[in-house]
N, C-alpha and C. Protein backbone atom coordinates (compact mmCIF):
# COMPACT_ATOMS: atom_id res chain seq x y z
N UNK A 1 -27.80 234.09 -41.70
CA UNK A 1 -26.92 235.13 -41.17
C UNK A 1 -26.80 235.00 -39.66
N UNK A 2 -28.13 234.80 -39.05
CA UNK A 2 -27.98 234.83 -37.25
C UNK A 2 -26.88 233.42 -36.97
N UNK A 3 -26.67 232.18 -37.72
CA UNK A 3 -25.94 230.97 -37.72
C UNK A 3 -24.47 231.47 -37.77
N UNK A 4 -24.37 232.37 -38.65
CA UNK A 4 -22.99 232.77 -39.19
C UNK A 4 -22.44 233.40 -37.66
N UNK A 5 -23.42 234.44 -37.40
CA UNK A 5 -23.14 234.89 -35.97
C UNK A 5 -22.69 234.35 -34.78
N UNK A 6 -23.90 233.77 -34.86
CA UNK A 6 -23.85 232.70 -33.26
C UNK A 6 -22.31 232.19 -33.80
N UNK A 7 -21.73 231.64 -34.97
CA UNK A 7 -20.62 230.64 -34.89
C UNK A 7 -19.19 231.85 -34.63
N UNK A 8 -19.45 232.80 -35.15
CA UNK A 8 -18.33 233.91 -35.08
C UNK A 8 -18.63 234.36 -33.20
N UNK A 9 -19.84 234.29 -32.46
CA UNK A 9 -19.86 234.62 -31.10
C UNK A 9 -19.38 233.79 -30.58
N UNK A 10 -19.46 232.09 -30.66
CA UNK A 10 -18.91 231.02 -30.30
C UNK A 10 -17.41 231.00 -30.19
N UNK A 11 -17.07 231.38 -30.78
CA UNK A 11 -15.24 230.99 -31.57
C UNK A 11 -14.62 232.26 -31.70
N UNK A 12 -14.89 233.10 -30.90
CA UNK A 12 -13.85 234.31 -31.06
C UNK A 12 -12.49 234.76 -30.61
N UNK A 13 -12.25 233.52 -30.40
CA UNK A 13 -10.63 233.55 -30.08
C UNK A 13 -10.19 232.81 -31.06
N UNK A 14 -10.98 231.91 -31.93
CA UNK A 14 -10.20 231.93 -33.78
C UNK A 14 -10.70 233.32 -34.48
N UNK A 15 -11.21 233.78 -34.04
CA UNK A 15 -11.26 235.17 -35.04
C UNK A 15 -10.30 236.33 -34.77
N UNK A 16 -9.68 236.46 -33.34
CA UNK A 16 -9.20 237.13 -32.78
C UNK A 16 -7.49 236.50 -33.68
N UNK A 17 -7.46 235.23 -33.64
CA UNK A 17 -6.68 234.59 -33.96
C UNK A 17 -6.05 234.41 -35.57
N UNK A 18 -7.20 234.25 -36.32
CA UNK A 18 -7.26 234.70 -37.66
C UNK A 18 -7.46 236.47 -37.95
N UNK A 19 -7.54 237.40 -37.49
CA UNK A 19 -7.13 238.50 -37.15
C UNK A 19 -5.60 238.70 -37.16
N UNK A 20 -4.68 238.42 -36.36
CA UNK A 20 -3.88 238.54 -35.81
C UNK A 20 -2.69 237.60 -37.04
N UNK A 21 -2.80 236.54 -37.54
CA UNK A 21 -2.75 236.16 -38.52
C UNK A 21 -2.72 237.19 -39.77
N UNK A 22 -3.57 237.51 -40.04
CA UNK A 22 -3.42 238.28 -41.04
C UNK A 22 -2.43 239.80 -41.04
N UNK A 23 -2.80 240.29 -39.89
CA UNK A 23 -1.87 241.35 -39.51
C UNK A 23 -0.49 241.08 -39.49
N UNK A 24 0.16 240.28 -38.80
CA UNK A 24 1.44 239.20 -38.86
C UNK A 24 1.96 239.32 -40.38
N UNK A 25 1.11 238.86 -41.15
CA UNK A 25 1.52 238.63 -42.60
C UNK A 25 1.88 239.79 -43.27
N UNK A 26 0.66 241.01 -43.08
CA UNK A 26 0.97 241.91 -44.15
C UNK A 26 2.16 242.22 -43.68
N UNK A 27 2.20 242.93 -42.20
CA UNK A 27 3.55 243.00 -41.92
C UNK A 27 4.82 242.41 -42.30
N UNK A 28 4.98 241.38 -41.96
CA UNK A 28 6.52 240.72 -42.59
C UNK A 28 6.23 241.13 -44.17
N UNK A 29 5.26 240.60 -45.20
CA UNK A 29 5.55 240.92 -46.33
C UNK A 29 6.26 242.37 -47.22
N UNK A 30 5.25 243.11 -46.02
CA UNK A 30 5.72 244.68 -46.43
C UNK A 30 7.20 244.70 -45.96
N UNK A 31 7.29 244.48 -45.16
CA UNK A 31 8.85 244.59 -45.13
C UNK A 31 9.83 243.81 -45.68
N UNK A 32 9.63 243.09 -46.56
CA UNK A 32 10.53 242.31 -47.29
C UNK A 32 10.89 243.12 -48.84
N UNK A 33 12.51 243.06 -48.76
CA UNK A 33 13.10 244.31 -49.88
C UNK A 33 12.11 243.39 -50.94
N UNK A 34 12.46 243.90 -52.21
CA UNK A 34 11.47 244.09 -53.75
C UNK A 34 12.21 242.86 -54.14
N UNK A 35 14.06 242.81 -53.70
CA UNK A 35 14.53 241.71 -54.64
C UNK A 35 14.23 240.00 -53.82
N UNK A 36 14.31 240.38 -52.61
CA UNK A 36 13.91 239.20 -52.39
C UNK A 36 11.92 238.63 -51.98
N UNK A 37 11.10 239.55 -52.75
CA UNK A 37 9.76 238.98 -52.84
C UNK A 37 9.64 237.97 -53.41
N UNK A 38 10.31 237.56 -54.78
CA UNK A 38 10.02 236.72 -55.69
C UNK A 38 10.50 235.01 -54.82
N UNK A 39 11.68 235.04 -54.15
CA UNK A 39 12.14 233.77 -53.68
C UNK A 39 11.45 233.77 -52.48
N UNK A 40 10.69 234.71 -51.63
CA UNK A 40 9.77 234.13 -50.69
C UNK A 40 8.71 233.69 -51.17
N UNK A 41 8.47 234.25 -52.26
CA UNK A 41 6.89 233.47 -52.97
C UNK A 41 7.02 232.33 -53.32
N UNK A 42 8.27 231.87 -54.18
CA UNK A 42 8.56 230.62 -54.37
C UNK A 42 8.35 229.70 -53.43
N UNK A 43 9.34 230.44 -52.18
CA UNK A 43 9.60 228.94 -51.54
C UNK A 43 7.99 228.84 -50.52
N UNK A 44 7.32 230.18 -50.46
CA UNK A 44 5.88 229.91 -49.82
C UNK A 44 5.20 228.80 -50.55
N UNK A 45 5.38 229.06 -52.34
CA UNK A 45 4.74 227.70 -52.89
C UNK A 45 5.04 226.16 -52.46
N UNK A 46 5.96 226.44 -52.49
CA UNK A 46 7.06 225.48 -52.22
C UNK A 46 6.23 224.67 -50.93
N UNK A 47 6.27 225.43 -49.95
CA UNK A 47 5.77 224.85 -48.51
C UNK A 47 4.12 224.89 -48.59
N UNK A 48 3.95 224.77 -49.76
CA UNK A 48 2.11 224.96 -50.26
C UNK A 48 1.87 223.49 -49.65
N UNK A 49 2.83 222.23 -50.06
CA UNK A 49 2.45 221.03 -50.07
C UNK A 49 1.34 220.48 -48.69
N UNK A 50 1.74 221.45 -47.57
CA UNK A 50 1.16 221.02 -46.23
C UNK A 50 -0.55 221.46 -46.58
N UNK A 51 -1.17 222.09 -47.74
CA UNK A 51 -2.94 221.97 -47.99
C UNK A 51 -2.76 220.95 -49.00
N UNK A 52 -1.95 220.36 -49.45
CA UNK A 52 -2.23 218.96 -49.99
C UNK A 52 -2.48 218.26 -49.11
N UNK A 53 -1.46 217.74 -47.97
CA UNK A 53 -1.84 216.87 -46.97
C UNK A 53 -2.96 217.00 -46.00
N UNK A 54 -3.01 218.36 -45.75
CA UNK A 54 -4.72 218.58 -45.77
C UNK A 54 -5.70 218.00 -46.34
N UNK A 55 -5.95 218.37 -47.72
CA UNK A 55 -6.35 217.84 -48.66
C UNK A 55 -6.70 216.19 -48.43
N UNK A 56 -5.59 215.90 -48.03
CA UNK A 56 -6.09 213.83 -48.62
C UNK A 56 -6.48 213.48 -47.38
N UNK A 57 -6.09 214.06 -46.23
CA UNK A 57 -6.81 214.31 -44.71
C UNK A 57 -8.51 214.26 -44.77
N UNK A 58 -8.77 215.31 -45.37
CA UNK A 58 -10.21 215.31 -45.37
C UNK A 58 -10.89 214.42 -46.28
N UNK A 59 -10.23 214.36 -47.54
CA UNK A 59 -10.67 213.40 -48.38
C UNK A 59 -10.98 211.87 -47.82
N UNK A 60 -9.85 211.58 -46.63
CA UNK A 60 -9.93 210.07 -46.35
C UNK A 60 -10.98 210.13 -44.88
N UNK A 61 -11.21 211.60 -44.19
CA UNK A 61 -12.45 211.41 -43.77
C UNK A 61 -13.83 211.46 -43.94
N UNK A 62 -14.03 212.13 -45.30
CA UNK A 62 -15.21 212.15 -45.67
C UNK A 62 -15.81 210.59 -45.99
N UNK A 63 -17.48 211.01 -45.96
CA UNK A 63 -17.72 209.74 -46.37
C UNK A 63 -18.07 209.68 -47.35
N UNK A 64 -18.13 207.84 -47.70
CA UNK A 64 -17.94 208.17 -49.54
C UNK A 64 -19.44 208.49 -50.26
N UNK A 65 -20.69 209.18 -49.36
CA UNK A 65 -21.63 209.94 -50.40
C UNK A 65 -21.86 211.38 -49.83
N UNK A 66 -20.88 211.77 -49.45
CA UNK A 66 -20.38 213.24 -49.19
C UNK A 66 -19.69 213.91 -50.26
N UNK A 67 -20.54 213.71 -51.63
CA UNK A 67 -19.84 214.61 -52.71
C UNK A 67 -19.28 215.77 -52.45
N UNK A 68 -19.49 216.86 -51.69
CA UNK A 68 -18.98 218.28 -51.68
C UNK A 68 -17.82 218.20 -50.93
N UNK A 69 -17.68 216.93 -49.87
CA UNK A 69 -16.10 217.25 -49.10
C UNK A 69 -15.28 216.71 -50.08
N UNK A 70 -15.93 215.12 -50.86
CA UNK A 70 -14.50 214.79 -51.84
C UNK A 70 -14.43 216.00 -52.93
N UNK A 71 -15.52 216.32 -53.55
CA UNK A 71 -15.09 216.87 -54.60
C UNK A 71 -14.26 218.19 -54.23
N UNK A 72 -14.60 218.67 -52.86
CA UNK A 72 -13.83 220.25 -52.65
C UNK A 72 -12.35 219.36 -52.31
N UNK A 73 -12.21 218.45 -51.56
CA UNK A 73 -11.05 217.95 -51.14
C UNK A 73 -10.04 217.74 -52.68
N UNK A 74 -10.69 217.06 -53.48
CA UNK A 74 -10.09 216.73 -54.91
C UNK A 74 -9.51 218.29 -55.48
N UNK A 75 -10.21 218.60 -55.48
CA UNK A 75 -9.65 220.17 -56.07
C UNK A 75 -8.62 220.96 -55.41
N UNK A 76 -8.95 220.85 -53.96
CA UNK A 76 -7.62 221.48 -53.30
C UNK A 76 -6.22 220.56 -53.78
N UNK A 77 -6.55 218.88 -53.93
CA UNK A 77 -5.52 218.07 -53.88
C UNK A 77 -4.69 218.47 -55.23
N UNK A 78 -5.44 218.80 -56.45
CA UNK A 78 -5.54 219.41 -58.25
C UNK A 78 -4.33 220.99 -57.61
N UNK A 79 -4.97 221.64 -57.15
CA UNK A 79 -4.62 223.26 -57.04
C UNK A 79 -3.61 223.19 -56.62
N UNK A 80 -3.53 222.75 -55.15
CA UNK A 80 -2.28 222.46 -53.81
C UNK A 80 -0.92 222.24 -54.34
N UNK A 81 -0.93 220.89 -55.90
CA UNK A 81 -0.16 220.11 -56.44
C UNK A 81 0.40 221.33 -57.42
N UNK A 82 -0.48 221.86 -57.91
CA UNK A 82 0.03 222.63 -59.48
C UNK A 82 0.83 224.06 -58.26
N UNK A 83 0.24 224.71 -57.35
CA UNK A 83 1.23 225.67 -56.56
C UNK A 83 2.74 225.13 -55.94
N UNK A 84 2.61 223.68 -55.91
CA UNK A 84 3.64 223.05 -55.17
C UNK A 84 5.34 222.98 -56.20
N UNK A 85 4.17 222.54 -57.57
CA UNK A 85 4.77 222.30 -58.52
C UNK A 85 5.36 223.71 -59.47
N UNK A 86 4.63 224.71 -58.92
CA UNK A 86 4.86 225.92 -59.67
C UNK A 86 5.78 226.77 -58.88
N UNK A 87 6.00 226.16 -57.47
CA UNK A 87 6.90 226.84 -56.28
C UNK A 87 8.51 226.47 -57.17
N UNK A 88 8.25 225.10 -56.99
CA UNK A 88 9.46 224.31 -57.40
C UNK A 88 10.25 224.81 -58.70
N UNK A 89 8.78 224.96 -60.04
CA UNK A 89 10.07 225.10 -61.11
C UNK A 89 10.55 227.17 -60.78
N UNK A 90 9.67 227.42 -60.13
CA UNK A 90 10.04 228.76 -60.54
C UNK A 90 11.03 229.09 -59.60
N UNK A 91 11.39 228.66 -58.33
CA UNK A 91 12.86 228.59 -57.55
C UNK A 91 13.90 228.04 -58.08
N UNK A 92 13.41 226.82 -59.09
CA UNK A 92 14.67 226.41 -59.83
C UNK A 92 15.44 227.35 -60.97
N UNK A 93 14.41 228.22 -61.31
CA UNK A 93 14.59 229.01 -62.55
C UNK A 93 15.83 230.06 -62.48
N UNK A 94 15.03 230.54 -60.72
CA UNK A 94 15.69 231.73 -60.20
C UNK A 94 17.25 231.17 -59.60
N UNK A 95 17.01 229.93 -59.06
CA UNK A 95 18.56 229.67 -58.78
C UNK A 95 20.04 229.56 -59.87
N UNK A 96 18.70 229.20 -61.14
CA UNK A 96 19.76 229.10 -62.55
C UNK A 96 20.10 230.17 -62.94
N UNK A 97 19.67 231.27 -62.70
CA UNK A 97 20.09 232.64 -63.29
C UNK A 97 21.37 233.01 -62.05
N UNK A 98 21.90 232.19 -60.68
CA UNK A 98 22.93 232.72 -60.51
C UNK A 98 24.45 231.53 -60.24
N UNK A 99 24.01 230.33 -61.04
CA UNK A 99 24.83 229.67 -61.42
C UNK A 99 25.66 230.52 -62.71
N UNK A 100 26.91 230.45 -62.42
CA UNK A 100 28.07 230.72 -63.26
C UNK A 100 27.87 230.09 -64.89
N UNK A 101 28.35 231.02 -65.99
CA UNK A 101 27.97 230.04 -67.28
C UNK A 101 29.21 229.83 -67.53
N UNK A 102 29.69 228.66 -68.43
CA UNK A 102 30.99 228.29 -68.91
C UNK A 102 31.70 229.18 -69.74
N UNK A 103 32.79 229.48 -69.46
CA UNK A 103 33.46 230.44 -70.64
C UNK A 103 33.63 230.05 -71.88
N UNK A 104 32.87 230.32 -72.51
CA UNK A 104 33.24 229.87 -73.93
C UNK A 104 34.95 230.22 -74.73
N UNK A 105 35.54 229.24 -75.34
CA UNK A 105 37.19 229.23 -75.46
C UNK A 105 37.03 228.99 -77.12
């Protein structure tokens, strides 16, 4: 616990920073109308891809008997991919519901 400290006394202008961050967020979110939550979530997935590239970042610095950075790195690369991929179909979904349908004759 005194480690955790000392590193939060060290670095408190990322905490101040990650603070401020978070406040930022709730804000804009709360203010975003009800109909358009769903296509900011999307396209947030969507822009998920940048903790993939994270992801293979750390992966290609770890070293290779540093099981806990590859294996945490592997999993973000697993997760990162399926949010990226889940941004994508579910913006596609929503864009198909305001494509025009053919008149049937």
């Amino acid at each position: 616990m005194e480690q955790l400290l000392n590193y939060i006394g060290a670095n408190m202008e990322m905490v101040y920073f990650l603070i401020l961050a978070i406040l930022l967020g709730v804000e804009v979110i709360s203010n975003v109308p009800a109909i358009l939550h769903t296509p900011l979530m999307s396209g947030a997935n969507a822009i998920h891809g940048v903790v993939v590239v994270g992801a293979i970042i750390v992966m290609l610095q770890a070293s290779p008997d540093n099981y806990l950075a590859l294996g945490v790195g592997f999993l973000a690369v697993i997760v990162g991919t399926l949010n990226v991929i889940g941004g994508f179909v579910v913006t596609d979904r929503m864009l198909e519901m305001f494509k025009k349908k053919p008149k049937k004759s």
